[in-house]
N, C-alpha and C. Protein backbone atom coordinates (compact mmCIF):
# COMPACT_ATOMS: atom_id res chain seq x y z
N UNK A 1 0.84 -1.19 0.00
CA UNK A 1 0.00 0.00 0.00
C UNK A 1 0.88 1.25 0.00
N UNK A 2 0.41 2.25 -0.41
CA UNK A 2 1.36 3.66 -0.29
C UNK A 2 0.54 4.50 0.53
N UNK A 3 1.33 4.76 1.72
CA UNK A 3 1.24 5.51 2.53
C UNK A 3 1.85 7.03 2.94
N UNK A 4 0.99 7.93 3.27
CA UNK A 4 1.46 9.24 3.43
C UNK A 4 1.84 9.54 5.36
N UNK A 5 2.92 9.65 5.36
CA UNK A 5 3.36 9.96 6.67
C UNK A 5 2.97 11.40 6.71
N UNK A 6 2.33 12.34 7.11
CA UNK A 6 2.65 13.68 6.93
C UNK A 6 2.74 14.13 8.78
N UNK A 7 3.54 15.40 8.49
CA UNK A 7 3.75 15.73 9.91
C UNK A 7 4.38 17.46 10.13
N UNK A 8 4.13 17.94 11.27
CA UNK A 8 3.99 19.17 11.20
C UNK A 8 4.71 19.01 12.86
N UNK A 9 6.41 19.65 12.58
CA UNK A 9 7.38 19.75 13.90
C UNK A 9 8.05 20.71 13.69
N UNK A 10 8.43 21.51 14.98
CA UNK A 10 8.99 22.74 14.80
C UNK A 10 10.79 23.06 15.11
N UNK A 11 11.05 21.72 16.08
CA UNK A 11 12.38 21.48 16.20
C UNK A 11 13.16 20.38 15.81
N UNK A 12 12.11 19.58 14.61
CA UNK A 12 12.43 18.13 14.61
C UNK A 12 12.07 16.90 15.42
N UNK A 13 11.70 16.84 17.04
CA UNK A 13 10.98 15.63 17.39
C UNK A 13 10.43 15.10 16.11
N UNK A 14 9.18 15.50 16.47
CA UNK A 14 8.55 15.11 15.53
C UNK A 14 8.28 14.59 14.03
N UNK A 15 9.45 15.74 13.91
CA UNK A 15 9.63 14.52 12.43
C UNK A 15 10.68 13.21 12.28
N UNK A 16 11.35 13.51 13.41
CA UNK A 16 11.96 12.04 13.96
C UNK A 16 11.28 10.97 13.93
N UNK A 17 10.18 11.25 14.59
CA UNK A 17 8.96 10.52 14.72
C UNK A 17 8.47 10.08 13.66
N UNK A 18 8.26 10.56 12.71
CA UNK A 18 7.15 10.34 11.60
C UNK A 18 8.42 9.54 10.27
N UNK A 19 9.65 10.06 10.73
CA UNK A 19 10.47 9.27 9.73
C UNK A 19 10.57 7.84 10.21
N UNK A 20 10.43 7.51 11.64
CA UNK A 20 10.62 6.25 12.01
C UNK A 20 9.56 5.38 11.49
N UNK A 21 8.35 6.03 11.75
CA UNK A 21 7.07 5.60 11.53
C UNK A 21 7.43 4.63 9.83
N UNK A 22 7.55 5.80 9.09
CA UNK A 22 7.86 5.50 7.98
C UNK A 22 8.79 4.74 7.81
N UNK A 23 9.45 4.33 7.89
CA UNK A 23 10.76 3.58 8.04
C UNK A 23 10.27 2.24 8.21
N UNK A 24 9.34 2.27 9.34
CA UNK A 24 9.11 0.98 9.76
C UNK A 24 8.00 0.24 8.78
N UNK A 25 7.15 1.45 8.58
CA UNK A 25 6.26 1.11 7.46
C UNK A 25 6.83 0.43 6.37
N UNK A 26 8.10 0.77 6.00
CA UNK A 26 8.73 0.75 4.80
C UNK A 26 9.51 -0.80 4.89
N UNK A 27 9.50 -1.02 5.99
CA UNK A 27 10.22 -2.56 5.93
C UNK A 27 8.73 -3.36 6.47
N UNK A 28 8.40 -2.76 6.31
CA UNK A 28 6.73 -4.17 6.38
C UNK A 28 6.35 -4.33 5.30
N UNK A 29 6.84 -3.27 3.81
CA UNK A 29 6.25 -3.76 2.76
C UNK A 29 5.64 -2.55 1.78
N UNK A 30 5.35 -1.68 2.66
CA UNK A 30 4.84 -0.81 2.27
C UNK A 30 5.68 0.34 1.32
N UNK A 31 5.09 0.88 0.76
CA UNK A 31 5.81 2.15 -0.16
C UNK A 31 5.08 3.75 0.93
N UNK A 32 6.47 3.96 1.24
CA UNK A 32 5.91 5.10 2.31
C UNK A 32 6.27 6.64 1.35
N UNK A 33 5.90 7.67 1.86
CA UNK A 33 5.93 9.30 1.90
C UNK A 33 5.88 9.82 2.84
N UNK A 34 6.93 10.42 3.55
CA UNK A 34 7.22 10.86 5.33
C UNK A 34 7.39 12.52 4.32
N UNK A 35 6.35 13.57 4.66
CA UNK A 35 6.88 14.80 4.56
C UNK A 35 5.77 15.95 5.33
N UNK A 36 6.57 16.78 5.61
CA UNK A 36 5.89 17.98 5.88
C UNK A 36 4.56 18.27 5.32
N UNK A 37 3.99 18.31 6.45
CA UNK A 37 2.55 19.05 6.17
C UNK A 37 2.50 20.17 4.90
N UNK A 38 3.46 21.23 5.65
CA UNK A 38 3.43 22.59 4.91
C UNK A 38 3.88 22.28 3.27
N UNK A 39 4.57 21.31 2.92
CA UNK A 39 5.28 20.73 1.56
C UNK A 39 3.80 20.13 0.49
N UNK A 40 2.75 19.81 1.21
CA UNK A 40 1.72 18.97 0.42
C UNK A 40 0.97 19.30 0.29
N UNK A 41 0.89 19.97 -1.56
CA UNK A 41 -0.25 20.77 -1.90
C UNK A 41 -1.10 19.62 -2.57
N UNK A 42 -1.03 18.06 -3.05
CA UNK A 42 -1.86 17.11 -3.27
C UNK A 42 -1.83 16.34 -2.47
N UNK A 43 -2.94 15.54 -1.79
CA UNK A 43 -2.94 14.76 -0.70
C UNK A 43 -3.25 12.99 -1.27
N UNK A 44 -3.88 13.53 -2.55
CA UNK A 44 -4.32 12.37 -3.13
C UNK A 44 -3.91 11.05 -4.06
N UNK A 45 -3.84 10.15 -3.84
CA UNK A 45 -2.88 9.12 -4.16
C UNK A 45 -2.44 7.98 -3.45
N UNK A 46 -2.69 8.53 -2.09
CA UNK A 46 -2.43 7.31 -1.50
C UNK A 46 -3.68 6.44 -0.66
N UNK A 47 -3.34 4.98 -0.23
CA UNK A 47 -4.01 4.15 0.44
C UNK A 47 -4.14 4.55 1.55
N UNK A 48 -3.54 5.17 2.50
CA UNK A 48 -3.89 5.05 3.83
C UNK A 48 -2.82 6.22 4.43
N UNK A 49 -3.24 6.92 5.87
CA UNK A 49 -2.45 8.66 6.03
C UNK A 49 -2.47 8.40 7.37
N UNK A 50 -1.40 8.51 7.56
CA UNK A 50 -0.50 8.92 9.01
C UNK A 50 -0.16 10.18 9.19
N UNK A 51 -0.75 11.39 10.53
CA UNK A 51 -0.69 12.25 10.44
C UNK A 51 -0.56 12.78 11.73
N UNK A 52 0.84 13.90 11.87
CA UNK A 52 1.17 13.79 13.07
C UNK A 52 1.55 15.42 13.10
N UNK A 53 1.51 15.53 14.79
CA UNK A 53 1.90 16.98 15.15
C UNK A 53 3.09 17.25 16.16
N UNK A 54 3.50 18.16 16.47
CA UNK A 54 3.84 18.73 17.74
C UNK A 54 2.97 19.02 18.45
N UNK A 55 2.95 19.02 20.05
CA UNK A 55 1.51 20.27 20.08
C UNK A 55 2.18 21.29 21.43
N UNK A 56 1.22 22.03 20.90
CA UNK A 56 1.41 23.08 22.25
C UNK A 56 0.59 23.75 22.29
N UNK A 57 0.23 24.06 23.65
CA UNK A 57 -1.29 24.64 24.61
C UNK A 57 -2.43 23.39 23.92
N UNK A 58 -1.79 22.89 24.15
CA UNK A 58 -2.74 21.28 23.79
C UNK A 58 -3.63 21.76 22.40
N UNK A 59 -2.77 22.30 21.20
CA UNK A 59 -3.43 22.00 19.98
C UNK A 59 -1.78 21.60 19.27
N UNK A 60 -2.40 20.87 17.68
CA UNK A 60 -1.32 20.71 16.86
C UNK A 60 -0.42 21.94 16.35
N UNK A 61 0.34 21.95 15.92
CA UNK A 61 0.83 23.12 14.92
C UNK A 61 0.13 23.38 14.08
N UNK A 62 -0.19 24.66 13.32
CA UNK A 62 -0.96 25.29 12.76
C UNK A 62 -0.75 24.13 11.07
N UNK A 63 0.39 24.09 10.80
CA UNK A 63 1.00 23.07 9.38
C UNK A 63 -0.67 21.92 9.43
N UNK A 64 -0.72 21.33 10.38
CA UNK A 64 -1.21 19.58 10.55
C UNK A 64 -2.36 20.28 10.54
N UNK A 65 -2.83 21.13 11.17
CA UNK A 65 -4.12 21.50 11.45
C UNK A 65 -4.58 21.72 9.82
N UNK A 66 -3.97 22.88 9.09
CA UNK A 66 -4.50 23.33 7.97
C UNK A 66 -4.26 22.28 6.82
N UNK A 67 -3.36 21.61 7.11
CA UNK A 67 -3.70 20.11 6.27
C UNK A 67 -4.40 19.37 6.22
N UNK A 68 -5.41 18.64 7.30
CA UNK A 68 -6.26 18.05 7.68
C UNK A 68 -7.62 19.06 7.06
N UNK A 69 -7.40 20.41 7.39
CA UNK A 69 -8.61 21.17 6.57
C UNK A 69 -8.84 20.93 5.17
N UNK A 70 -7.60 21.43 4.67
CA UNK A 70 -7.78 21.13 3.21
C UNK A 70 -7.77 19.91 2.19
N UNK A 71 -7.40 18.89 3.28
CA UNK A 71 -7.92 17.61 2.84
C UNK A 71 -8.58 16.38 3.24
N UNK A 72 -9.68 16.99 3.90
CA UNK A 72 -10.53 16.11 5.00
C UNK A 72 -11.09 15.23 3.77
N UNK A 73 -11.46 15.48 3.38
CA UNK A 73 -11.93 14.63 2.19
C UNK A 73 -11.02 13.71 1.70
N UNK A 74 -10.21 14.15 1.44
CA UNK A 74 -9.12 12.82 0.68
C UNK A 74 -9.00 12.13 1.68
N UNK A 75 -8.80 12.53 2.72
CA UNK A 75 -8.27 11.73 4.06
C UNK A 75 -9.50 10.68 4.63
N UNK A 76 -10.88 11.25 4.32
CA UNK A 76 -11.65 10.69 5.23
C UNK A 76 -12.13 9.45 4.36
N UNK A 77 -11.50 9.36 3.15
CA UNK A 77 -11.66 8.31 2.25
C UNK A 77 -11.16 7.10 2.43
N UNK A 78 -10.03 7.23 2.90
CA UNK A 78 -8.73 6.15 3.29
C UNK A 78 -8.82 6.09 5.01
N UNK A 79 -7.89 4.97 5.15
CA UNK A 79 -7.68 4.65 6.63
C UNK A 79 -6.67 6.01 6.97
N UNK A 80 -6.88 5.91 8.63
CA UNK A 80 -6.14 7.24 8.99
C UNK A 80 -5.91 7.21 10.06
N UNK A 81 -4.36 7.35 10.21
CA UNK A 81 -3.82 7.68 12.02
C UNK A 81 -3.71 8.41 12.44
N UNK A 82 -3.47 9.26 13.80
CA UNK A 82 -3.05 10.86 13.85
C UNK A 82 -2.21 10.33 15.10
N UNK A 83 -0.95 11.12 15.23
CA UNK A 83 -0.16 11.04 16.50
C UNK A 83 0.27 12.41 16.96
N UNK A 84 0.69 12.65 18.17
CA UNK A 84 1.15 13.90 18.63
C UNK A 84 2.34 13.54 19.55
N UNK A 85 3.37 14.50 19.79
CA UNK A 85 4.54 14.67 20.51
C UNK A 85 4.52 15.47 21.17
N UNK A 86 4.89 15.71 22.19
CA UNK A 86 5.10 16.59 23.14
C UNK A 86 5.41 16.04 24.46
N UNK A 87 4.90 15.82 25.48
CA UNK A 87 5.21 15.17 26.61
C UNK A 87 6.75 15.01 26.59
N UNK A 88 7.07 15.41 28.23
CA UNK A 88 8.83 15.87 28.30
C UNK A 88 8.77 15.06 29.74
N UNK A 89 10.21 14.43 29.70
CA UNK A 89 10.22 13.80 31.01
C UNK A 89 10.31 11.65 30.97
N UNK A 90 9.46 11.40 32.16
CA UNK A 90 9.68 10.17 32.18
C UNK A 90 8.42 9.41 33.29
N UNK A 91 7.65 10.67 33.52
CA UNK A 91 6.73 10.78 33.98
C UNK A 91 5.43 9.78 33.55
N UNK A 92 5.05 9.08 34.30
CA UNK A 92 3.58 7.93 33.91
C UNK A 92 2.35 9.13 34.09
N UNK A 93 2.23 9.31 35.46
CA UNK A 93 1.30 10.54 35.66
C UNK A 93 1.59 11.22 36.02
N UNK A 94 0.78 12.32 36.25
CA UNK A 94 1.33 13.66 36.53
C UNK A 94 1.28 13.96 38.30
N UNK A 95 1.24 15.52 38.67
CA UNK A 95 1.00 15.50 40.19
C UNK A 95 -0.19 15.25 40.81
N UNK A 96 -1.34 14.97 39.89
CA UNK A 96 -2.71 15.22 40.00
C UNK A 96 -2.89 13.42 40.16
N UNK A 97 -2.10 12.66 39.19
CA UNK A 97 -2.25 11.13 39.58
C UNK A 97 -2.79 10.87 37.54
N UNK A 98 -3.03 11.86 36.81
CA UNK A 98 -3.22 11.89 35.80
C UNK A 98 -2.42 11.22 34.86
N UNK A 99 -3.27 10.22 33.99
CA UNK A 99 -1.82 9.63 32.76
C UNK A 99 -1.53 11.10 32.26
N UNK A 100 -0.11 11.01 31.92
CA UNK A 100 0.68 11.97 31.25
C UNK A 100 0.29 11.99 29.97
N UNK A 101 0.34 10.70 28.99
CA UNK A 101 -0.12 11.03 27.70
C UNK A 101 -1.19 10.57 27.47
N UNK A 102 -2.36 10.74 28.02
CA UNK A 102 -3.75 10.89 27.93
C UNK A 102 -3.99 12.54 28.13
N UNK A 103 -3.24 13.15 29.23
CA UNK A 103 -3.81 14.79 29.73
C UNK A 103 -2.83 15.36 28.22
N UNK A 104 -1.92 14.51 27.87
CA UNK A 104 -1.17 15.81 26.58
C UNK A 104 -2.04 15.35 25.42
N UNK A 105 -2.78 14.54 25.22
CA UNK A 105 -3.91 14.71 23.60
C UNK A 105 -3.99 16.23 23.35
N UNK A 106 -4.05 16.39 21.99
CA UNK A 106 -4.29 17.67 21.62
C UNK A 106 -5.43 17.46 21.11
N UNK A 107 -6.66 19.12 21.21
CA UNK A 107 -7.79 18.70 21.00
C UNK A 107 -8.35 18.84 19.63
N UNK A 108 -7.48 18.10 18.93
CA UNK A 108 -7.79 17.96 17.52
C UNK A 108 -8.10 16.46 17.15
N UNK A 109 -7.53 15.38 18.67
CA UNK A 109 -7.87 14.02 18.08
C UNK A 109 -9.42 13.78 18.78
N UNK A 110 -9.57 14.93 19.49
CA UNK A 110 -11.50 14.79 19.63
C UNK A 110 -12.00 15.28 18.31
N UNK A 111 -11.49 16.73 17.94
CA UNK A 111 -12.29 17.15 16.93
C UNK A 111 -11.95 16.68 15.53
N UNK A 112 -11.28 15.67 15.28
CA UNK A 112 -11.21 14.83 14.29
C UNK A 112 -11.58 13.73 14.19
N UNK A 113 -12.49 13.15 15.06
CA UNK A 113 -12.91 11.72 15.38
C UNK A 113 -14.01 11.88 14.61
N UNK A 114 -14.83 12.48 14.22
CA UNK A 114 -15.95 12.40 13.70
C UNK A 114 -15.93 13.25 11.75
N UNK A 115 -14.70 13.97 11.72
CA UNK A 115 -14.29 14.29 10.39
C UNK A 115 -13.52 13.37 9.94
N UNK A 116 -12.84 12.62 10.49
CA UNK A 116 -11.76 11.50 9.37
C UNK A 116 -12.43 10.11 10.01
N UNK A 117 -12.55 9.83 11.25
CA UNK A 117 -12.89 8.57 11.79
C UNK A 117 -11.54 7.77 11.61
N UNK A 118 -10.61 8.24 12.50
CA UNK A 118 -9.15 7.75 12.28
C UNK A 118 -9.39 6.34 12.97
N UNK A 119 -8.44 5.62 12.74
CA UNK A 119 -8.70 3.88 13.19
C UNK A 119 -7.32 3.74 14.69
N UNK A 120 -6.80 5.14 14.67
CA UNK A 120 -5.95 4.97 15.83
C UNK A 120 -5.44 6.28 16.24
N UNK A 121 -5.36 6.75 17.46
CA UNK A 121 -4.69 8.09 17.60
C UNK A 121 -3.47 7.50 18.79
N UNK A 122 -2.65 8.31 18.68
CA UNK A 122 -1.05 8.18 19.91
C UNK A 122 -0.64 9.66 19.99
N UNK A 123 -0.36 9.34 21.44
CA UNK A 123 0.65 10.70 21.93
C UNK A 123 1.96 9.93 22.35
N UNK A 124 3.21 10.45 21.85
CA UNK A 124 4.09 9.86 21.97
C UNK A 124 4.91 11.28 22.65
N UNK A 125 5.96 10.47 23.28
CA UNK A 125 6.95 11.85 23.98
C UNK A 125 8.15 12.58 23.24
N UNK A 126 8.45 13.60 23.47
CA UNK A 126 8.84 14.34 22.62
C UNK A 126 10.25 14.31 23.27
N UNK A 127 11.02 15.37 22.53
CA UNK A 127 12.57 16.02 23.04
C UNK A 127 12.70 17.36 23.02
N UNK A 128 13.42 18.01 23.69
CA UNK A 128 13.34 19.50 23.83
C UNK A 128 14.97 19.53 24.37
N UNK A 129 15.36 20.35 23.77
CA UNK A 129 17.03 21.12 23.76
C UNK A 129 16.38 22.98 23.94
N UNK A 130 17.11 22.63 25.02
CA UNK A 130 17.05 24.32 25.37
C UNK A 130 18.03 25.29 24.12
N UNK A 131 19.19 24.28 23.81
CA UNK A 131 19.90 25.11 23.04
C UNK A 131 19.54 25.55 21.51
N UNK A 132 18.45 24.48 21.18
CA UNK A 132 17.93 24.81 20.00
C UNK A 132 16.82 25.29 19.90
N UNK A 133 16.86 26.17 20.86
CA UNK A 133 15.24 27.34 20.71
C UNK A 133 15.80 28.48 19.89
N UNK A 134 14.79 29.10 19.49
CA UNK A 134 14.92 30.56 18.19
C UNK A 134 14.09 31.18 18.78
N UNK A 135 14.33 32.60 18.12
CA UNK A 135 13.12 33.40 18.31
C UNK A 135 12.66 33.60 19.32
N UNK A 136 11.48 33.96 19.56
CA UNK A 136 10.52 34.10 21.10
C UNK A 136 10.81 32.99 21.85
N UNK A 137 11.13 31.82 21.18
CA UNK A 137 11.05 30.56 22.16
C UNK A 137 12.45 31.05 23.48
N UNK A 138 13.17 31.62 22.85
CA UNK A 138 14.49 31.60 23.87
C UNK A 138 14.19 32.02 24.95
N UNK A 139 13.56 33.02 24.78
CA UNK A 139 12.76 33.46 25.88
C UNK A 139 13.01 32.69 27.31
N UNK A 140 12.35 31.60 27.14
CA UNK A 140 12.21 29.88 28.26
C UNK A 140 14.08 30.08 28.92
N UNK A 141 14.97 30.28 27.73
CA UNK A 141 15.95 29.95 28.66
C UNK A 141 16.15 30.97 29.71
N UNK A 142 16.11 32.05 29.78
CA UNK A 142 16.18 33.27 30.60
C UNK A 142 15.24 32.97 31.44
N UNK A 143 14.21 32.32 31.63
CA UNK A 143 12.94 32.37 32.50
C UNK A 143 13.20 30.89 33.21
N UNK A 144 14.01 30.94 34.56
CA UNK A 144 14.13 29.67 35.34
C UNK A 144 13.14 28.99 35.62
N UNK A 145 12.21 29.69 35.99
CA UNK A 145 10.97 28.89 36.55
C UNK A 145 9.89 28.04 35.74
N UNK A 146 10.22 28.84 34.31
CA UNK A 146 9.74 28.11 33.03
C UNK A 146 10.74 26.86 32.44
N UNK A 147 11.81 27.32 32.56
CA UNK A 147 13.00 26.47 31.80
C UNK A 147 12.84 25.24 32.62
N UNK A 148 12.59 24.92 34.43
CA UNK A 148 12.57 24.23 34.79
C UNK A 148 11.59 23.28 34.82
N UNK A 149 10.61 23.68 34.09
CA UNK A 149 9.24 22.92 33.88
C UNK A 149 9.72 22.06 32.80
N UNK A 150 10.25 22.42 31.62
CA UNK A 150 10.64 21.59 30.72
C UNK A 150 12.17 20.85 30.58
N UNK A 151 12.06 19.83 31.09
CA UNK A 151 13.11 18.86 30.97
C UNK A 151 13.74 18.78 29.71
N UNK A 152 15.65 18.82 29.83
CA UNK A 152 16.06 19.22 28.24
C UNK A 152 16.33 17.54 28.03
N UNK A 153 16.46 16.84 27.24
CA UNK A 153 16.29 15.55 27.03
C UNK A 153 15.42 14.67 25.56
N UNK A 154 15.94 14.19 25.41
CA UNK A 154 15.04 13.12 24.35
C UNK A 154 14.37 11.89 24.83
N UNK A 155 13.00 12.36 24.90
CA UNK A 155 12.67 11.39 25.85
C UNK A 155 11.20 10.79 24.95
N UNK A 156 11.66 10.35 23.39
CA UNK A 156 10.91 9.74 22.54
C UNK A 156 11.25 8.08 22.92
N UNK A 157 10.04 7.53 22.52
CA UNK A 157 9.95 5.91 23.08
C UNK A 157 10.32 5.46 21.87
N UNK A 158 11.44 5.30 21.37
CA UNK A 158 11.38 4.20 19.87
C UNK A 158 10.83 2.80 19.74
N UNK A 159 10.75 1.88 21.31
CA UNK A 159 10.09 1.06 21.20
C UNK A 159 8.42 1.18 20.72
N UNK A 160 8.11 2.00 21.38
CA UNK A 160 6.57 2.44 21.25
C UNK A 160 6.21 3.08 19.81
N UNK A 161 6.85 3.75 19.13
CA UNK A 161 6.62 3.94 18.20
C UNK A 161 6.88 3.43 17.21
N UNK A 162 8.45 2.22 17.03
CA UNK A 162 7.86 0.87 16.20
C UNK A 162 6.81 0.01 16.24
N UNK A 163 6.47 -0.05 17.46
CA UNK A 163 4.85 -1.37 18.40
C UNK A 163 3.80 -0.53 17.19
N UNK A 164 3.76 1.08 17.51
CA UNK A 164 2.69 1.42 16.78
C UNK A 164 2.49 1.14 15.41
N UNK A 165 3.66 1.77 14.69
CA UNK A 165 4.04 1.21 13.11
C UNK A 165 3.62 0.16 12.68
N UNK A 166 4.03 -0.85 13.70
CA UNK A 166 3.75 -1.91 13.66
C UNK A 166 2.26 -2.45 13.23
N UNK A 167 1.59 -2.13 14.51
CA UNK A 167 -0.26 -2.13 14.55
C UNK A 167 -0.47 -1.69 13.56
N UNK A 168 -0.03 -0.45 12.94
CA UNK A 168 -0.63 -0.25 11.60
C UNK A 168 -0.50 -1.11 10.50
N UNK A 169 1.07 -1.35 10.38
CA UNK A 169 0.94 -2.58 8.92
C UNK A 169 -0.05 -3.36 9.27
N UNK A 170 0.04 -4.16 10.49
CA UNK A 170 -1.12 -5.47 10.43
C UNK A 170 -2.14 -5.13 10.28
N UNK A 171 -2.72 -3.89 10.88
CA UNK A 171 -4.32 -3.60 10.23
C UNK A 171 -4.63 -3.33 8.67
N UNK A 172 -3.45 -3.08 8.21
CA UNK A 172 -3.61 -2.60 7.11
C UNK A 172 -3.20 -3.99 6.09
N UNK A 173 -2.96 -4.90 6.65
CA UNK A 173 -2.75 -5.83 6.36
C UNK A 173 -3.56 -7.07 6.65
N UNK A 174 -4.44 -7.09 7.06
CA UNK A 174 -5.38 -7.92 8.13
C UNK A 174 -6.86 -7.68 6.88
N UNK A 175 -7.46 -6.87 6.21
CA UNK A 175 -8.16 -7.25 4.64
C UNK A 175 -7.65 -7.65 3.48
N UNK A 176 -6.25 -6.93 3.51
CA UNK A 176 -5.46 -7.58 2.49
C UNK A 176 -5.77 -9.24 2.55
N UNK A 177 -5.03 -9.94 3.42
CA UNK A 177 -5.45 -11.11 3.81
C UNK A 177 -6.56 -11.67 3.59
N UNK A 178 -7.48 -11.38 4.20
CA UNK A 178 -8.57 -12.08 4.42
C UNK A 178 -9.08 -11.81 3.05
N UNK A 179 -9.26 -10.90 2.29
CA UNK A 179 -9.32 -11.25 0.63
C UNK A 179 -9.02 -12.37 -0.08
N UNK A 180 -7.32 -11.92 0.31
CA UNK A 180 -6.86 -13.45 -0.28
C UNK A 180 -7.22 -14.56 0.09
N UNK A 181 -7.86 -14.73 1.34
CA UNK A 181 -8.07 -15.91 1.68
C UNK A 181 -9.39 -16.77 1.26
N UNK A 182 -10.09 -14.96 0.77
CA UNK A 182 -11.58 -15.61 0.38
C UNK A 182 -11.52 -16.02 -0.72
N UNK A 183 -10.18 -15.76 -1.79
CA UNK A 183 -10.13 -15.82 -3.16
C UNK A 183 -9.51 -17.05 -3.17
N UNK A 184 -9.25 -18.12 -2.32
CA UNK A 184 -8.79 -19.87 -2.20
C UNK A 184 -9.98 -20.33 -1.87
């Protein structure tokens, strides 16, 4: 099947993420496309869309968001994943007793449940380097009390996000099959 990885990251996590994804896709069989949201002015062509963000103040980046707008339709045609990054640390729950990556969903995999009807959503954990902030972001390093909220670290699960890759080939692989099987 040919699959569209698309993904929308502002320091790279994330597209770390979405290249692995792909990657892994890509040794199950599949013919993958890992690219930037902002890069894809046709959406159409492929079997099945993996679609992923950064997030912050618990929405995606503006890239994933306005991609998903302008191609809800192509998308809602095909099978469809959505993942997000963010979560810093090593943290299960939070101080409240809260799962960590249940409270970081961004609220685009509610308000996309009923426009694409994705067959899987993940929040996976992100990485953050203080040294590679720009712009307004630097800001955080001058501000201790902020800087200390965010842990500098790579603290992406590669196990977890092959497991996921994973789940996807087999679902996506699991009619394939059973076709063939009806066709013996």
């Amino acid at each position: 099947m040919k699959i569209l990885v698309a993904y929308a990251s502002k320091y790279g996590a994330t597209q770390g993420i979405a290249e692995r994804l792909g990657d892994r896709l890509g040794e199950r069989g599949h013919e993958v496309s890992v690219r930037s949201c902002m890069d894809i002015d046709d959406a159409s062509g492929f079997d099945a869309y993996v679609v992923g963000s950064a997030v912050y103040a618990f929405n995606w980046r503006k890239g994933a968001r306005k991609f998903v707008e302008r191609h809800a339709a192509e998308l809602s045609a095909h099978p469809v994943w959505l993942f997000a990054s963010g979560p810093l640390g090593t943290d299960v729950v939070d101080k409240d007793g809260k799962d960590v990556l249940k409270e970081a969903e961004p609220k685009q995999f509610a308000e996309y449940e009923g426009l694409l009807g994705p067959r899987g959503k993940k929040v996976f954990r992100g990485a953050y380097d203080h040294e590679q902030l720009r712009g307004a972001d630097r800001m955080v390093v001058w501000m201790p009390a902020i800087r200390d909220l965010l842990p500098n670290g790579d603290f992406r699960e590669w196990d977890e996000i092959d497991a996921w890759a994973d789940a996807i080939a087999d679902e996506l692989a699991t009619p394939v099959a059973s076709a063939e099987r009806a066709r013996t």
